[in-house]
Protein backbone atom coordinates (compact mmCIF):
# COMPACT_ATOMS: atom_id res chain seq x y z
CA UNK A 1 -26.77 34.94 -36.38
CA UNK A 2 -26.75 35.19 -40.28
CA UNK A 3 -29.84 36.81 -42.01
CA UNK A 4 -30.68 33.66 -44.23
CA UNK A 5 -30.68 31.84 -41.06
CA UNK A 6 -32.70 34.09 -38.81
CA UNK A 7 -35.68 33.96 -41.64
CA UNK A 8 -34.97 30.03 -41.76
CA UNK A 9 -35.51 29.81 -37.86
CA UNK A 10 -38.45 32.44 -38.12
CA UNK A 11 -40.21 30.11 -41.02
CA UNK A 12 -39.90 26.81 -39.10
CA UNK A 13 -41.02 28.68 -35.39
CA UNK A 14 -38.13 28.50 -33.83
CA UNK A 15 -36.64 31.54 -33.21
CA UNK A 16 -37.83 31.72 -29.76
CA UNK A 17 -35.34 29.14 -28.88
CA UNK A 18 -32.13 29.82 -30.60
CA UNK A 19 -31.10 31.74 -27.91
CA UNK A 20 -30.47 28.28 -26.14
CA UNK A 21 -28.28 26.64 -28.95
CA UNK A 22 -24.78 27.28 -27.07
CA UNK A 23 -22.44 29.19 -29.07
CA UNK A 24 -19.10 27.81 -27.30
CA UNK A 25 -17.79 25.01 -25.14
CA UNK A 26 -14.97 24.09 -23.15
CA UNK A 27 -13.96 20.73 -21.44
CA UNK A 28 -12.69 20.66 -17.83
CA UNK A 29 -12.12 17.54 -15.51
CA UNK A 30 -11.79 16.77 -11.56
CA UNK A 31 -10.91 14.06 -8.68
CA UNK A 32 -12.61 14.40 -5.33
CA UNK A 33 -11.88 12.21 -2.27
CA UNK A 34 -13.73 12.81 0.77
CA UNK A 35 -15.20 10.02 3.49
CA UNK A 36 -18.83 10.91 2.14
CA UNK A 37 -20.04 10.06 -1.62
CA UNK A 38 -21.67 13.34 -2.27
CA UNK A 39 -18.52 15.37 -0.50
CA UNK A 40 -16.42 13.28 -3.07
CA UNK A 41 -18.63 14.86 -5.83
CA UNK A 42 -18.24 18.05 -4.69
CA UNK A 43 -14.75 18.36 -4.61
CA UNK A 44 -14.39 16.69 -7.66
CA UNK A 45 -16.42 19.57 -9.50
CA UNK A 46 -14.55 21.93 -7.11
CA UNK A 47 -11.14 20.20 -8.35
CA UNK A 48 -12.89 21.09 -12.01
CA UNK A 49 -13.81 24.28 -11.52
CA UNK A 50 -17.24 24.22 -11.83
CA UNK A 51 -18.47 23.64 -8.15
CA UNK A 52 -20.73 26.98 -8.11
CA UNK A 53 -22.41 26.19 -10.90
CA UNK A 54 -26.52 24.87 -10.92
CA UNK A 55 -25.70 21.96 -13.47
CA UNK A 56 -27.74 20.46 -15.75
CA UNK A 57 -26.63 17.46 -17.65
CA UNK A 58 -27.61 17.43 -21.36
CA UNK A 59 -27.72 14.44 -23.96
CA UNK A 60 -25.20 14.34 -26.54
CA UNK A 61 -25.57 16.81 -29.35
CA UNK A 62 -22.62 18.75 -30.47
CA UNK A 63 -24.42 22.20 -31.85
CA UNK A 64 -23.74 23.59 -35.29
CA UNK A 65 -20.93 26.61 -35.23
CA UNK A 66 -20.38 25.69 -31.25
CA UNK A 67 -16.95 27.04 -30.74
CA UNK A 68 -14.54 24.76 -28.67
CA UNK A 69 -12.90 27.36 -26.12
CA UNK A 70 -9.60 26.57 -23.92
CA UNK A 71 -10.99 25.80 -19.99
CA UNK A 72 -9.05 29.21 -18.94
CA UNK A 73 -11.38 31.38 -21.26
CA UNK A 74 -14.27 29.39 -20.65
CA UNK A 75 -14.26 29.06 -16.38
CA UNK A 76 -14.38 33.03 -16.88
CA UNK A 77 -17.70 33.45 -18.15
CA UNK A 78 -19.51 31.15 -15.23
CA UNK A 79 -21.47 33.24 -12.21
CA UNK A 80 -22.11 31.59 -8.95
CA UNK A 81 -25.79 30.08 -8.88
CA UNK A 82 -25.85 30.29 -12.91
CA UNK A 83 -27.95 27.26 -14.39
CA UNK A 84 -25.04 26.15 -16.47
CA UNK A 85 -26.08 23.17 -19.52
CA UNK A 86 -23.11 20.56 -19.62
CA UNK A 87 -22.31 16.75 -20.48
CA UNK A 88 -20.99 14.83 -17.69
CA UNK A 89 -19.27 11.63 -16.59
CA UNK A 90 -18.77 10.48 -13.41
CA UNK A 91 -17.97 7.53 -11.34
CA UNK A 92 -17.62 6.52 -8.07
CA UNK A 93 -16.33 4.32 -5.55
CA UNK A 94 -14.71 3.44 -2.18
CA UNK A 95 -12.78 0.75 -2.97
CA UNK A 96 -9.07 0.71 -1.93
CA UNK A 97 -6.52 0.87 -5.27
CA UNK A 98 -10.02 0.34 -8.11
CA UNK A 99 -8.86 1.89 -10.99
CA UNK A 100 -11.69 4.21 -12.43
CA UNK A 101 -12.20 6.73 -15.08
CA UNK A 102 -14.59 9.07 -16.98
CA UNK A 103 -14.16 10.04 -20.23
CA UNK A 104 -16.20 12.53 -22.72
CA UNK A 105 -15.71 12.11 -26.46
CA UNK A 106 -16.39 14.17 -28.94
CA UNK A 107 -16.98 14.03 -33.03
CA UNK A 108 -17.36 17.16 -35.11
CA UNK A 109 -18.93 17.14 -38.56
CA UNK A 110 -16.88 19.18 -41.38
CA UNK A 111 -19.78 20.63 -42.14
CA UNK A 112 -20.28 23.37 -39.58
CA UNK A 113 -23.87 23.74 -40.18
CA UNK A 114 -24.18 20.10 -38.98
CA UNK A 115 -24.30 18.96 -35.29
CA UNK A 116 -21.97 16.22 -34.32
CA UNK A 117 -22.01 14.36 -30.98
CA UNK A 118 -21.10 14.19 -27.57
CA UNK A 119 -20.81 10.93 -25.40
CA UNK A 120 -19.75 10.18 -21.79
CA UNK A 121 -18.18 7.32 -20.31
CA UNK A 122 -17.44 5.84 -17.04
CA UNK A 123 -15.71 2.43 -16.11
CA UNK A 124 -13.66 0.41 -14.04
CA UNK A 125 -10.50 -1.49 -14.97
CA UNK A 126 -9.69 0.53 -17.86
CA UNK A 127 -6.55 2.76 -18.30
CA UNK A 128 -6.70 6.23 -19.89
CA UNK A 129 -5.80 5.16 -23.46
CA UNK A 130 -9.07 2.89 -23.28
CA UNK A 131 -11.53 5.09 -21.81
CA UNK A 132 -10.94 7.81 -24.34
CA UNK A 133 -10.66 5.86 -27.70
CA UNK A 134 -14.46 4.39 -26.66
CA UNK A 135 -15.67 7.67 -25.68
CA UNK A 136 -14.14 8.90 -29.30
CA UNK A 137 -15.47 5.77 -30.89
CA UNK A 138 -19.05 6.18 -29.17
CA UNK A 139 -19.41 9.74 -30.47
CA UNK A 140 -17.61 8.99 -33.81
CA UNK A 141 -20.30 5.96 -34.24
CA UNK A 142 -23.46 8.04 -33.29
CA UNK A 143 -22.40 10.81 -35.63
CA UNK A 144 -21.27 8.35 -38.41
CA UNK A 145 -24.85 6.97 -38.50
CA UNK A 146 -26.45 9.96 -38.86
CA UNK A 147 -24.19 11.12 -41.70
CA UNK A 148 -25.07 8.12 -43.95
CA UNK A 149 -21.43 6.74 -43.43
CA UNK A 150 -20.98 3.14 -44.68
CA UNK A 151 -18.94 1.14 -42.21
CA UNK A 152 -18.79 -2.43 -40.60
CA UNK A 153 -19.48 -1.89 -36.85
CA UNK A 154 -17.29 -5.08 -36.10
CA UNK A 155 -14.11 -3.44 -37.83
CA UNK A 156 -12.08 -2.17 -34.60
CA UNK A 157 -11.95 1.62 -34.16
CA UNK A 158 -8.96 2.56 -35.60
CA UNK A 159 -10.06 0.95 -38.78
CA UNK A 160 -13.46 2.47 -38.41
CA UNK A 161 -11.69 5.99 -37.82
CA UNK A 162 -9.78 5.50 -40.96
CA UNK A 163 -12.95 5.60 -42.94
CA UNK A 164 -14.58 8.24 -41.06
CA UNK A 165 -12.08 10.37 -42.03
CA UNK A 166 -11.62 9.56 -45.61
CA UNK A 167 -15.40 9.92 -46.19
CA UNK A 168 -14.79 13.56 -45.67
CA UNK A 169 -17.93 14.27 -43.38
CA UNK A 170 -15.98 13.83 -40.19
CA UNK A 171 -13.48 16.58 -39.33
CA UNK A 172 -12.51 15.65 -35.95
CA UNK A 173 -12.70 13.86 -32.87
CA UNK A 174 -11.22 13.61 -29.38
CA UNK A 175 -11.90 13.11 -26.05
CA UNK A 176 -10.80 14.56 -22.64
CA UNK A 177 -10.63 11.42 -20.17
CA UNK A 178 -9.41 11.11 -15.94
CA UNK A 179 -8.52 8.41 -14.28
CA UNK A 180 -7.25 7.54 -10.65
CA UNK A 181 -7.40 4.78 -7.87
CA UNK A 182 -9.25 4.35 -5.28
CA UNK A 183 -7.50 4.83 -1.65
CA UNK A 184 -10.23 3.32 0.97
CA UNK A 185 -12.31 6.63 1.06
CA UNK A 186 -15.08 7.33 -1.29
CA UNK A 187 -13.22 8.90 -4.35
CA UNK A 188 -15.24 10.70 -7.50
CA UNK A 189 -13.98 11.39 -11.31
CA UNK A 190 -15.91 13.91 -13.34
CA UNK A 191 -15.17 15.06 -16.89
CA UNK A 192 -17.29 17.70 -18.21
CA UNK A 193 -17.74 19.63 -21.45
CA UNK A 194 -19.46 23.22 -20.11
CA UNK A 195 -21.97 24.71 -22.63
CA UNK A 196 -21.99 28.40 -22.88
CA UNK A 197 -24.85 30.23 -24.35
């Protein structure tokens, strides 16, 4: 942490705490079939690597200077039992041949001192493409707002994107999105993005 900053944390009380602003993330995504719900679940974090983890699902705040981190790198620095800060989306169901998803989004301001925004979703019925332009558009949207962006929110999203981007605030989005079918036994999508302090 920078000097400047340090004293800036120190002034408004907060110092304490910065050790829990995550310094990198990485995204990572399962499917989990099993006859019982919570088995599903399991394997579906097991299928994403993150199984013996103690999770604990956060809102959606992107933190300033988080570093996004390839799942390989990232699945390295997680113990067994550690209490391990993430977003998640997840769905469920035991219908035969139901098309579900999850999808996380993602926004990220181009200035780095800014946060930018996270958001999950979960549905049935949509296809891959869907589910991960409205996670984008979700987290795009929330961070938009906040950055004093001037858009119509009934323009569609690629026209909404287009002036995100030209307004210069917004660097970047994308989202990480899995979808399957059901096959008669319960089956359980999770996408994740795995904060690392």
């Amino acid at each position: 942490m920078t000097t400047s900053k340090t004293k800036k944390l120190k002034e408004q009380g907060r110092i304490d705490n910065a050790w829990l602003v995550p310094k990198k993330v990485f995204f990572t995504k399962g499917i989990g079939r099993h006859k019982a719900k919570l088995q599903s679940f399991e394997l579906a974090l097991r299928d994403a690597g993150i199984e013996k983890c103690n999770l604990v699902y956060v809102s959606s705040i992107f933190p300033p200077n988080c570093k996004i981190i390839p799942f390989e790198e990232g699945i390295k620095d997680l113990l067994p039992g550690q209490v391990t800060f993430c977003v998640l989306a997840k769905i469920s169901s035991n219908e035969p041949e139901r098309l579900m998803g999850a999808s996380i989004g993602l926004a990220v301001p181009a200035d780095e001192y800014h946060y930018g925004y996270l958001s999950e979703h979960s549905a049935f019925g949509e296809n891959e493409k869907e589910m991960g332009d409205f996670a984008e558009d979700l987290a795009s949207t929330m961070l938009a707002t906040t950055l004093g962006i001037d858009f119509d929110p009934q323009k569609d999203y690629d026209e909404r994107r287009e002036i995100y981007r030209m307004s210069g605030k917004i660097v970047d989005t994308f989202s990480t999105t899995c979808t399957t079918r059901g096959d008669g036994i319960w089956t359980t999508v999770v996408v994740a993005a795995v904060f690392l302090l």
